[in-house]
N, C-alpha and C. Protein backbone atom coordinates (compact mmCIF):
# COMPACT_ATOMS: atom_id res chain seq x y z
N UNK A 1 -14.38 11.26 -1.90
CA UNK A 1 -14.53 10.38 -0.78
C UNK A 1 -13.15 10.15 -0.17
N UNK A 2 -12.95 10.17 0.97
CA UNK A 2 -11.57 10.55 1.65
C UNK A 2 -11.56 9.17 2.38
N UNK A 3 -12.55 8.46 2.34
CA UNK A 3 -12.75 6.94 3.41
C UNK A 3 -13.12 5.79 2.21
N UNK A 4 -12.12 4.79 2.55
CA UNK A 4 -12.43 3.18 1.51
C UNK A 4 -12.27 2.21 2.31
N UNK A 5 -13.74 1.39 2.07
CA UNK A 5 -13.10 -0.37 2.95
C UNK A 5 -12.11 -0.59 2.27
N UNK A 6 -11.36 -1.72 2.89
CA UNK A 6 -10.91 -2.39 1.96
C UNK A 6 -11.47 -3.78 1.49
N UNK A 7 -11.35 -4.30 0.20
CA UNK A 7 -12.15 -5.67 -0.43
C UNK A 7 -12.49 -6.64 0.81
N UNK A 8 -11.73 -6.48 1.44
CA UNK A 8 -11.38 -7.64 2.83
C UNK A 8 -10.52 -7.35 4.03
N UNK A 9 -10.54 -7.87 4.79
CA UNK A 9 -9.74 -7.61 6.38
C UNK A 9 -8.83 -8.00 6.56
N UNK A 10 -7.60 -7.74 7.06
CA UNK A 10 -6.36 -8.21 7.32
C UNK A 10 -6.72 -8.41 8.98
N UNK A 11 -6.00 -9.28 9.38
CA UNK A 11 -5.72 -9.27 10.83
C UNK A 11 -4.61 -8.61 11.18
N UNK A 12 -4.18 -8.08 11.84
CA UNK A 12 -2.99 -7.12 12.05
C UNK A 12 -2.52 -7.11 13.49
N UNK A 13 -1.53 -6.61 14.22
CA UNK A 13 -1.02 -5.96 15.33
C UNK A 13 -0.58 -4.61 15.04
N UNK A 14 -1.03 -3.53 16.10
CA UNK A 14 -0.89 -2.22 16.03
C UNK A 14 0.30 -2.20 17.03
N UNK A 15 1.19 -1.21 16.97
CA UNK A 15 2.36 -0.58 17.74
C UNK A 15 1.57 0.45 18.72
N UNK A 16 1.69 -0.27 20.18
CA UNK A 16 0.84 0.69 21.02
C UNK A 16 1.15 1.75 21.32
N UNK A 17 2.13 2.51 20.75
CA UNK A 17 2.83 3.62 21.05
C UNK A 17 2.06 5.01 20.03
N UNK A 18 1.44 3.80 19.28
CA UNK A 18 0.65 4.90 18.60
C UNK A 18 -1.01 5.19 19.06
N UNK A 19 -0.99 4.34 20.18
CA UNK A 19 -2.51 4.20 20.68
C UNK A 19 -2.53 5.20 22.06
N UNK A 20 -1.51 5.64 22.33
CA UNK A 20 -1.47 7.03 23.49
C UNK A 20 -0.23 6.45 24.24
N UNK A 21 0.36 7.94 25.08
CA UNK A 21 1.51 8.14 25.27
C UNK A 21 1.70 7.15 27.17
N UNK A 22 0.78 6.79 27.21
CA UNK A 22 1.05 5.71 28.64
C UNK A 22 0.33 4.50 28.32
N UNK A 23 0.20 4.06 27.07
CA UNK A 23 0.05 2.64 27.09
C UNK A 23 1.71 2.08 26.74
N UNK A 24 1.67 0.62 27.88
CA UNK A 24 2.39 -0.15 27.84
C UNK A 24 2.88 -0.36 26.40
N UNK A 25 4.52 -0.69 26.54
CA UNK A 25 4.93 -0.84 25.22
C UNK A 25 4.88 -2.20 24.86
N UNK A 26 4.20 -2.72 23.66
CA UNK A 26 4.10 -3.73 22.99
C UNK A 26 3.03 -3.76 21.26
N UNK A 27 2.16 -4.72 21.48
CA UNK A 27 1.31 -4.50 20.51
C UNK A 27 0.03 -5.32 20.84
N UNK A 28 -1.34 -4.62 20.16
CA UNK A 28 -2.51 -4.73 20.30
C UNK A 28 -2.91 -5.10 18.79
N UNK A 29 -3.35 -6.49 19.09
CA UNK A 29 -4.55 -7.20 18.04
C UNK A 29 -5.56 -6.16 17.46
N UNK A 30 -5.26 -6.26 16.35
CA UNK A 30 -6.90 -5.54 15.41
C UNK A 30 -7.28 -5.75 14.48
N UNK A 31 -8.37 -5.43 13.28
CA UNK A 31 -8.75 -6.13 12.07
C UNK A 31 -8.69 -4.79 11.32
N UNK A 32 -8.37 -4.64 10.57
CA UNK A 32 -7.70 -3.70 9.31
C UNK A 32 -8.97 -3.46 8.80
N UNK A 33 -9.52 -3.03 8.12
CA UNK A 33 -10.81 -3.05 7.54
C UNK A 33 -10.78 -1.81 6.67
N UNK A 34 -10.15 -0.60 6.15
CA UNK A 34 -10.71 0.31 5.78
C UNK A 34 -9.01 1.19 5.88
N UNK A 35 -9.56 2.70 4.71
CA UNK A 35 -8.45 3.78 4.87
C UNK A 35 -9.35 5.20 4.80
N UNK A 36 -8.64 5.79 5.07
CA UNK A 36 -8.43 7.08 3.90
C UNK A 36 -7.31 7.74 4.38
N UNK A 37 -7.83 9.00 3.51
CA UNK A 37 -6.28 9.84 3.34
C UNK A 37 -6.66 11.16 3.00
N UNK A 38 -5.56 11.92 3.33
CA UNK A 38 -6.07 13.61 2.86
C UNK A 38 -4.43 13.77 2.25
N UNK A 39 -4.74 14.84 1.13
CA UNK A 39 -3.66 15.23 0.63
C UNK A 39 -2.19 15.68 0.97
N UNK A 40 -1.58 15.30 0.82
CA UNK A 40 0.42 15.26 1.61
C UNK A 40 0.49 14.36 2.44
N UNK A 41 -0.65 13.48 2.89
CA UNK A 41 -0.24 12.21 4.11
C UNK A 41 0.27 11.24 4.02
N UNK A 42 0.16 10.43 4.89
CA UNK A 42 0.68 9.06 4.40
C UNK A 42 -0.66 8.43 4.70
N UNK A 43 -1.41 7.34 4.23
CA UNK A 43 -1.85 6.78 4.05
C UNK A 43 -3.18 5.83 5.11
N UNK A 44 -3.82 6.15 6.17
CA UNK A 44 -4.46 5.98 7.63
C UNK A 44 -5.22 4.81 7.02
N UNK A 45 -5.40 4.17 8.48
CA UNK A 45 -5.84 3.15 8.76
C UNK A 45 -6.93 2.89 9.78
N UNK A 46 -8.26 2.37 9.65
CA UNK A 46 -9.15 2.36 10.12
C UNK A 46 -9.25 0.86 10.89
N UNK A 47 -9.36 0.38 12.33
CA UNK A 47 -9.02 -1.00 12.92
C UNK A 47 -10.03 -0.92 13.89
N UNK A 48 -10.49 -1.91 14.11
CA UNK A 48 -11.47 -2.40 15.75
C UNK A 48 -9.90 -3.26 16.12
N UNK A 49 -9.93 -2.49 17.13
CA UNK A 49 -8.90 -3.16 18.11
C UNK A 49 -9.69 -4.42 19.44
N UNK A 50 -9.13 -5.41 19.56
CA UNK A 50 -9.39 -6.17 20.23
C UNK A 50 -9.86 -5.64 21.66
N UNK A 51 -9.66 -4.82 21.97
CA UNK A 51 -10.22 -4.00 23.39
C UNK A 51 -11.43 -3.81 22.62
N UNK A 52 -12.25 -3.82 22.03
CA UNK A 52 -13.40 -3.54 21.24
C UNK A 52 -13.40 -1.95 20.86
N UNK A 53 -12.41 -1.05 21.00
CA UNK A 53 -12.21 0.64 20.57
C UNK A 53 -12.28 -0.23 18.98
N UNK A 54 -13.21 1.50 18.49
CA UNK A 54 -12.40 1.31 17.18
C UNK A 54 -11.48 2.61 17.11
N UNK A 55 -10.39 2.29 16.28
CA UNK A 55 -9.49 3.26 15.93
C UNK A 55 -9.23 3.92 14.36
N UNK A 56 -9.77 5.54 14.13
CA UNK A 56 -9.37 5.73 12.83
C UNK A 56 -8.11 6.62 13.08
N UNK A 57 -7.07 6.47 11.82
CA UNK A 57 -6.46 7.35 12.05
C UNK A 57 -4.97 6.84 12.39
N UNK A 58 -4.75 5.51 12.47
CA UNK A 58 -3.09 4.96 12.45
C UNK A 58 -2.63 5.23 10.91
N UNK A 59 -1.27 5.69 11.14
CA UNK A 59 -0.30 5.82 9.50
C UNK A 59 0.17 4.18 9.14
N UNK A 60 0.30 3.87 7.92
CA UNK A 60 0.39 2.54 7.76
C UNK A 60 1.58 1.88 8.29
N UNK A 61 2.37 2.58 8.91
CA UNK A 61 4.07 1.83 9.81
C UNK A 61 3.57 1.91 10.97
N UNK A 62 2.12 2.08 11.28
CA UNK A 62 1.67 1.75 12.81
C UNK A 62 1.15 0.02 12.69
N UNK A 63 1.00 -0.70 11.49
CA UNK A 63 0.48 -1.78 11.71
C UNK A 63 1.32 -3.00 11.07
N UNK A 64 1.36 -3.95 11.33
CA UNK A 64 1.97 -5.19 10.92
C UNK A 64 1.18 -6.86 11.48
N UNK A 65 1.83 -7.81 10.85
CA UNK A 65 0.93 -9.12 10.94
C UNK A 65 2.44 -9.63 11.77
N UNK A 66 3.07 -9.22 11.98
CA UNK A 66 4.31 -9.79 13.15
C UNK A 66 4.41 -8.62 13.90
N UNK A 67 5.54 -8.52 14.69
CA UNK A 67 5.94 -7.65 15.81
C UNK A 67 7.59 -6.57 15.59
N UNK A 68 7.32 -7.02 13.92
CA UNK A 68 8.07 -5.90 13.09
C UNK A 68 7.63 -4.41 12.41
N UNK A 69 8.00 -3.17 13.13
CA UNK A 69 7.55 -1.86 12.90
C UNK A 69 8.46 -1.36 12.57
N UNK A 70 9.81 -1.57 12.14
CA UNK A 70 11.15 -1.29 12.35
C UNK A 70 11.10 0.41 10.93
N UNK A 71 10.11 -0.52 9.70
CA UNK A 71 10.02 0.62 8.46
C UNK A 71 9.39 1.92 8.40
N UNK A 72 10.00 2.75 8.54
CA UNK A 72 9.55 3.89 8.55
C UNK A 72 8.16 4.06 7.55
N UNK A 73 7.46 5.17 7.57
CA UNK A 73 6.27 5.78 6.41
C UNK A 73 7.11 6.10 4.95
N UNK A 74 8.29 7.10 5.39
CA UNK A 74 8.87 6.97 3.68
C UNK A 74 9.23 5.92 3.10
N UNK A 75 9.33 4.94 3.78
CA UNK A 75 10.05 3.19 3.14
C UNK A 75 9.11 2.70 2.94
N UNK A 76 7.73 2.84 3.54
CA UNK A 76 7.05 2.27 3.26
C UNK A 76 5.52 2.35 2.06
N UNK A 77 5.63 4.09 2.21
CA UNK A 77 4.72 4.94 1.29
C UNK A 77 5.93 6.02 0.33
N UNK A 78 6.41 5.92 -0.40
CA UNK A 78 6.99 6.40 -0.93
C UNK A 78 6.44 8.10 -1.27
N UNK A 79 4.91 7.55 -1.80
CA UNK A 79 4.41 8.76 -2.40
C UNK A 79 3.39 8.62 -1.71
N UNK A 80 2.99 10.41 -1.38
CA UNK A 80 2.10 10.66 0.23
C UNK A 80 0.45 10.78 -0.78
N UNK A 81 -0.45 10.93 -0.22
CA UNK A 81 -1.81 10.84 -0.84
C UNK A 81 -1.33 12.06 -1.90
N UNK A 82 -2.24 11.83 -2.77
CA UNK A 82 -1.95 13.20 -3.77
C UNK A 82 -3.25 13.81 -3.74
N UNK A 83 -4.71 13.53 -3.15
CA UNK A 83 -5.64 14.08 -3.53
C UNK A 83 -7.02 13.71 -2.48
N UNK A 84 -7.99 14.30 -2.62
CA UNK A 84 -9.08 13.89 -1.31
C UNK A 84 -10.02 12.44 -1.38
N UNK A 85 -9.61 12.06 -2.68
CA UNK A 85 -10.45 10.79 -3.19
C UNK A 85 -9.79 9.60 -2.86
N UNK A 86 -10.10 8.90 -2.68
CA UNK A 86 -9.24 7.12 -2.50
C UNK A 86 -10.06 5.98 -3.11
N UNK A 87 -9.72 5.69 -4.23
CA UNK A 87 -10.24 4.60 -4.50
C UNK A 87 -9.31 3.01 -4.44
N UNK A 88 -10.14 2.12 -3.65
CA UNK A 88 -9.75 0.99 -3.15
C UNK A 88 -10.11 -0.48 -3.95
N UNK A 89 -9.51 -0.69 -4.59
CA UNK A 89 -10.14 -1.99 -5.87
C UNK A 89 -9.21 -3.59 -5.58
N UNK A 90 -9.82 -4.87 -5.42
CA UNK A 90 -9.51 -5.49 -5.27
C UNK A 90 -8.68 -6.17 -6.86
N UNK A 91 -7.57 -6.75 -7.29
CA UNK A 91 -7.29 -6.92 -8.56
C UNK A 91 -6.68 -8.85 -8.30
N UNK A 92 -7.60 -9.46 -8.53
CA UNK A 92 -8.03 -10.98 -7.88
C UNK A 92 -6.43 -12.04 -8.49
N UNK A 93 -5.95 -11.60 -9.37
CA UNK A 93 -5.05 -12.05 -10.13
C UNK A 93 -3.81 -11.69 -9.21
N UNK A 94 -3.95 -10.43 -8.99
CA UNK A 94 -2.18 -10.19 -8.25
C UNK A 94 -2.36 -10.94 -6.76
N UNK A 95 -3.67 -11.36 -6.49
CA UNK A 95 -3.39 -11.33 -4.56
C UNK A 95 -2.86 -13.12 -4.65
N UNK A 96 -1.71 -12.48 -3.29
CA UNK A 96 -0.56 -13.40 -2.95
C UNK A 96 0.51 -13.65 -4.11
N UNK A 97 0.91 -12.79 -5.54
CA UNK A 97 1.94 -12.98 -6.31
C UNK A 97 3.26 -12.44 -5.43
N UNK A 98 4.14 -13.08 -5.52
CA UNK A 98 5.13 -12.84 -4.89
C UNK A 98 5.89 -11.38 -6.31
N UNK A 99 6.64 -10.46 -5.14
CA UNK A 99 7.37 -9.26 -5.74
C UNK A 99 8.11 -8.78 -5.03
N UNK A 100 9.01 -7.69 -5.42
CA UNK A 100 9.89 -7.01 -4.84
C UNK A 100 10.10 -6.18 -5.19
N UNK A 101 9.43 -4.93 -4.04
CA UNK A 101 9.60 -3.87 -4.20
C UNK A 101 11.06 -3.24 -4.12
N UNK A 102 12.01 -2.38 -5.17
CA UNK A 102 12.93 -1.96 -5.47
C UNK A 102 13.69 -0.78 -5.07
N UNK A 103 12.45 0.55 -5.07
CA UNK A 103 12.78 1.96 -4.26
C UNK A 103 11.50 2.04 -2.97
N UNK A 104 12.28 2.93 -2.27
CA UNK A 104 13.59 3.01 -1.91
C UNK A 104 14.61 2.46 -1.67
N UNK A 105 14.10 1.19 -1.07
CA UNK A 105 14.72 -0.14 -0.70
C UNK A 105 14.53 -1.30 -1.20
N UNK A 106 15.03 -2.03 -1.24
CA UNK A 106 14.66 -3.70 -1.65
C UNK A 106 14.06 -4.34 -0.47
N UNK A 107 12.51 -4.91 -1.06
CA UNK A 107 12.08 -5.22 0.37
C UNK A 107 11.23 -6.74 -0.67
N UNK A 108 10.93 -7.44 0.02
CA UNK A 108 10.14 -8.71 -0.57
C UNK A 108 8.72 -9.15 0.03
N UNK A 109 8.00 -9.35 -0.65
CA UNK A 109 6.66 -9.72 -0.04
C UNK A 109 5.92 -10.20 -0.86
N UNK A 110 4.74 -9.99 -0.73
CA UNK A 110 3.73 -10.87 -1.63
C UNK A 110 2.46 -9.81 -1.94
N UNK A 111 2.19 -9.51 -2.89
CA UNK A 111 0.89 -8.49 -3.26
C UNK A 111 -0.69 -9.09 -2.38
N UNK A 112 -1.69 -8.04 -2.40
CA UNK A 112 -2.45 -8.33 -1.55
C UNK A 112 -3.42 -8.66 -2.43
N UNK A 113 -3.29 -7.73 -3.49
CA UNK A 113 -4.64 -8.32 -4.38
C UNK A 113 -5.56 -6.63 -4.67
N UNK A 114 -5.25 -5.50 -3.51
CA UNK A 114 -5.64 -4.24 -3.42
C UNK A 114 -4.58 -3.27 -4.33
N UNK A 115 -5.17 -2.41 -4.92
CA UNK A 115 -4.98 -0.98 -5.65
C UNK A 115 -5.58 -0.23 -4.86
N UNK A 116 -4.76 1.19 -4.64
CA UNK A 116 -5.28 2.18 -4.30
C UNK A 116 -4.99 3.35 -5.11
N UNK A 117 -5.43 4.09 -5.76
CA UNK A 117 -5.19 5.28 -6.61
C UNK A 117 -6.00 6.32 -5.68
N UNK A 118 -5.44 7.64 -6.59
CA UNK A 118 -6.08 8.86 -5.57
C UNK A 118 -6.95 9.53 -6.90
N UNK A 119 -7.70 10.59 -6.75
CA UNK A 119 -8.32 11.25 -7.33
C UNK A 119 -7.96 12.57 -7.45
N UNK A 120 -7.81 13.21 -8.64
CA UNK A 120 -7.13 14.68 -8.33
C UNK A 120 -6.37 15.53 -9.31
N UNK A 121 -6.18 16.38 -9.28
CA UNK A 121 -5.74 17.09 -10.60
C UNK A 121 -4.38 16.77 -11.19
N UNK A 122 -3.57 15.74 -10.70
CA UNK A 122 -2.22 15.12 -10.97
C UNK A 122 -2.73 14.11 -11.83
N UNK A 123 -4.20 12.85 -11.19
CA UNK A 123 -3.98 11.63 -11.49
C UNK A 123 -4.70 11.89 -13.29
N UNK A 124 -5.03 12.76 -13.81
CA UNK A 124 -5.27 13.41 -15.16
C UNK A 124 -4.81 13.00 -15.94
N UNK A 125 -3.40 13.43 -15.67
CA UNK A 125 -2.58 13.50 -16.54
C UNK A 125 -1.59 11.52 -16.49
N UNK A 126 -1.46 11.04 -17.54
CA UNK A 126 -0.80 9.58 -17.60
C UNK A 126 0.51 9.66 -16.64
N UNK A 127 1.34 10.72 -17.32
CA UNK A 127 2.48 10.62 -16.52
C UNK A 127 2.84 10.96 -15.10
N UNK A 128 1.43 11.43 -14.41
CA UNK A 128 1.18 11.77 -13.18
C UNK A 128 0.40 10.34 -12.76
N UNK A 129 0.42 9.70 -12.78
CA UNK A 129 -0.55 8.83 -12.51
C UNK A 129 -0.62 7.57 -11.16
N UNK A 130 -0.26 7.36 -10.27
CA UNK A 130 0.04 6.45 -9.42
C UNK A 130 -1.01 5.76 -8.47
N UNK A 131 -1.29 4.64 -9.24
CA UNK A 131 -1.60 4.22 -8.83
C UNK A 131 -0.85 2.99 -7.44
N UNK A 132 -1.20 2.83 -6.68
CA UNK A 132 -0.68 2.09 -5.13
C UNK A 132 -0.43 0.82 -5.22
N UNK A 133 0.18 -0.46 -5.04
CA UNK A 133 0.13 -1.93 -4.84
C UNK A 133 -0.16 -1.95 -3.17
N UNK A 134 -0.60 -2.56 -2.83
CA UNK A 134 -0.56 -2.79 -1.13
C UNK A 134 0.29 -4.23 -1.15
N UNK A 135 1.00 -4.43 -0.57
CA UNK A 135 1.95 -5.29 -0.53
C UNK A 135 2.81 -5.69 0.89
N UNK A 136 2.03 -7.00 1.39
CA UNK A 136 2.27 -7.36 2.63
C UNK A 136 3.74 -8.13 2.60
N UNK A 137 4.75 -6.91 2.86
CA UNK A 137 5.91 -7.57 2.77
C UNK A 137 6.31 -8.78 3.94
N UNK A 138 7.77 -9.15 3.65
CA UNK A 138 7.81 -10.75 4.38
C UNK A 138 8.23 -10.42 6.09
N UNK A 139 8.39 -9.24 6.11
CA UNK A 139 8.32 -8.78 7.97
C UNK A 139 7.40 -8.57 8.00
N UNK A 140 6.35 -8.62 7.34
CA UNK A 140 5.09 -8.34 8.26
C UNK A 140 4.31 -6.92 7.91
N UNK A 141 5.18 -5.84 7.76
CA UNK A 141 4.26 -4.37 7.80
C UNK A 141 3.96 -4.35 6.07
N UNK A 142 3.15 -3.37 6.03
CA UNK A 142 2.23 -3.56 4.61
C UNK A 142 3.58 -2.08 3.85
N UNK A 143 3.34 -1.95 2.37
CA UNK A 143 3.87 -0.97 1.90
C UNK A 143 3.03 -0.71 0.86
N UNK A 144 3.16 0.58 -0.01
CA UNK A 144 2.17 0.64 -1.18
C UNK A 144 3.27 2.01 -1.85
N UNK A 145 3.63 1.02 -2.75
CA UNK A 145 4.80 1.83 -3.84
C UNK A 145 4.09 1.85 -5.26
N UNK A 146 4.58 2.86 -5.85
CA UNK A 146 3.70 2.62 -6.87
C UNK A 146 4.31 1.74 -8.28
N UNK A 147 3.68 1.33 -9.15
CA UNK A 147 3.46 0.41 -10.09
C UNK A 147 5.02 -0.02 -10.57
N UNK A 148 5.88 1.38 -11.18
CA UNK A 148 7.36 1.41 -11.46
C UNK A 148 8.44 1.12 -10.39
N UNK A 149 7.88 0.66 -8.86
CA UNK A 149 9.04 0.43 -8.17
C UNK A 149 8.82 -0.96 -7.48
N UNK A 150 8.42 -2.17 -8.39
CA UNK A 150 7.51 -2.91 -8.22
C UNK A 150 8.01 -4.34 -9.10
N UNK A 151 8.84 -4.80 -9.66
CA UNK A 151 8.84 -6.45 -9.79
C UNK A 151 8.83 -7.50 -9.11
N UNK A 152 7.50 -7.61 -10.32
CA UNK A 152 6.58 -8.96 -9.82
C UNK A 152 6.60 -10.72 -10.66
N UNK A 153 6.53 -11.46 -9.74
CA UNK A 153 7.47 -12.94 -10.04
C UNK A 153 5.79 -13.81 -10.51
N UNK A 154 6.34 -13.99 -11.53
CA UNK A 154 5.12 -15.33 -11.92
C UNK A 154 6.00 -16.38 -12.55
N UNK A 155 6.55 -17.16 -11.65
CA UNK A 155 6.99 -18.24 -12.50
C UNK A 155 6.42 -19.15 -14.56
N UNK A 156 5.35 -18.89 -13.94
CA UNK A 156 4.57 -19.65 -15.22
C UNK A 156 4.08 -18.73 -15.99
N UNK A 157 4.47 -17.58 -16.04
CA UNK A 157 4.15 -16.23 -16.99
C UNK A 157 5.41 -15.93 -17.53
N UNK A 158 6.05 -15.07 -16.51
CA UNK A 158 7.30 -13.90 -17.04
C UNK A 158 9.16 -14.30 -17.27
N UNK A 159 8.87 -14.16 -18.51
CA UNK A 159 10.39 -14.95 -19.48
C UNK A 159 11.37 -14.56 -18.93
N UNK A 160 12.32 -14.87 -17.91
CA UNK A 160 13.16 -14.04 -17.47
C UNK A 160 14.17 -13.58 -18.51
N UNK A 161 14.50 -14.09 -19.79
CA UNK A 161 15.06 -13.65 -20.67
C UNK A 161 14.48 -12.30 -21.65
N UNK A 162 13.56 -11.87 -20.91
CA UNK A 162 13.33 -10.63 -21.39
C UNK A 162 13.32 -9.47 -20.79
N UNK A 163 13.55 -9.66 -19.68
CA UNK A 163 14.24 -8.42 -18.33
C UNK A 163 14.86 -7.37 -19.12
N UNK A 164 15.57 -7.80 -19.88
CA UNK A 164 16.25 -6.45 -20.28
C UNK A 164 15.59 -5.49 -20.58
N UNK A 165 14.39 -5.95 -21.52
CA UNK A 165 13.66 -5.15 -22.37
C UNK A 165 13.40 -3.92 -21.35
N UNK A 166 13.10 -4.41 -20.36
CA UNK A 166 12.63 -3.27 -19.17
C UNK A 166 12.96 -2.00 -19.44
N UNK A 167 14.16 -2.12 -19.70
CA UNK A 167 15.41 -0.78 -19.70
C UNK A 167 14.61 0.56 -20.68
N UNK A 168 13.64 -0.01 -22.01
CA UNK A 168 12.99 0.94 -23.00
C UNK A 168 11.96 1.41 -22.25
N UNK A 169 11.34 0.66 -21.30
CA UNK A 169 9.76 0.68 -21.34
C UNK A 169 10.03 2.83 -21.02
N UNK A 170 9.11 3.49 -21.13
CA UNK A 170 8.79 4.78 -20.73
C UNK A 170 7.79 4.87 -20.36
N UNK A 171 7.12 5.96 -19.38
CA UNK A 171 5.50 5.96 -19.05
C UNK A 171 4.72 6.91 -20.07
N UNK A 172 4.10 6.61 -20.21
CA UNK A 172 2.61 7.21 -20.96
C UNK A 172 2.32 7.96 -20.92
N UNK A 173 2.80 9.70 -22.02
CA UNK A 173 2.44 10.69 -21.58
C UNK A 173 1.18 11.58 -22.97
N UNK A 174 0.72 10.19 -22.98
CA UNK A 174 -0.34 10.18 -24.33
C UNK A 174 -2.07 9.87 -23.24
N UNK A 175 -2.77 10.52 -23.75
CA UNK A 175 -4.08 10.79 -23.37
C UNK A 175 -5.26 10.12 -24.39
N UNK A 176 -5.62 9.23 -24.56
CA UNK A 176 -6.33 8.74 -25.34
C UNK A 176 -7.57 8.62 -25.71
N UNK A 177 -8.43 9.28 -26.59
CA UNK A 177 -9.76 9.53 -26.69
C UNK A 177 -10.24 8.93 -27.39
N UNK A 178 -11.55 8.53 -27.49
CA UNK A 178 -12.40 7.75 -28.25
C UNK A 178 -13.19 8.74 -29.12
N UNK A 179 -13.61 8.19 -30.76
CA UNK A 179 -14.08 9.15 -31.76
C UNK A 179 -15.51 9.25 -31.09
């Protein structure tokens, strides 16, 4: 499946420059609702734009909740779809935890509450595995880095005296079966 709602709707502004080459420059109101993706892309976006069009087919640095577009697709998708599947899962605990995403850049925002993983002969294997954060940073445009480029702030959870430990963690290149 190459198409996912998402759990819920963002309200958004689109960069009209991506809506054809003689619309006025500014931005157009729309409701986020949905993706997909095909393999090597970056990440599309499905919107009813306030003109009542719907639009499939914006890359995710076409949309923002301010009138900041400034982040490119690599700053903002690090890693391009890997596969024809998209699965879209709401994870009720992370939405609105504040984090900061680390690579490429240091950017700050707040998690949405959405995972997106792909389906495909990479996501198999553990150490291939990437799953997406969607993460409505604090300018406004969304990003989705995956899991390792990603600290996340819970005051009333995470010991800051154990940060260091970070430094061991390794990823998972163990496959685990049940007898």
């Amino acid at each position: 499946m190459r198409h996912g709602n998402l759990p819920f709707h963002f309200y958004v502004y689109v960069d009209n420059s991506f809506l054809g080459p003689n619309m006025p420059q500014g931005k157009t109101e729309a409701i986020w609702h949905g993706v997909h993706c095909r393999p090597g892309q970056t990440l599309m976006c499905h919107v009813l734009l306030e003109t009542g069009a719907h639009w499939s087919g914006l890359p995710l640095h076409a949309i923002s909740t301010t009138d900041d577009f400034s982040l490119s697709d690599k700053t903002l998708m690090p890693w391009s779809a890997m596969g024809d599947h998209i699965e879209v899962f709401e994870i009720k605990y992370m939405e609105g935890l504040e984090c900061q995403v680390f690579k490429p850049e240091k950017l700050k925002g707040r998690h949405t509450g959405i995972m997106i993983d792909w389906a495909d002969g990479f996501s198999r294997y553990p150490q291939e595995h990437k799953p997406l954060n969607l993460i409505e940073l604090d300018s406004g445009q969304f990003a989705l880095p995956p899991n390792n480029f990603v600290e996340f702030k819970d005051q009333h959870f995470i010991n800051d005296k154990l940060l260091d430990q970070r430094q061991y963690y390794k990823r998972n290149e163990i496959v685990y079966w049940g007898d």
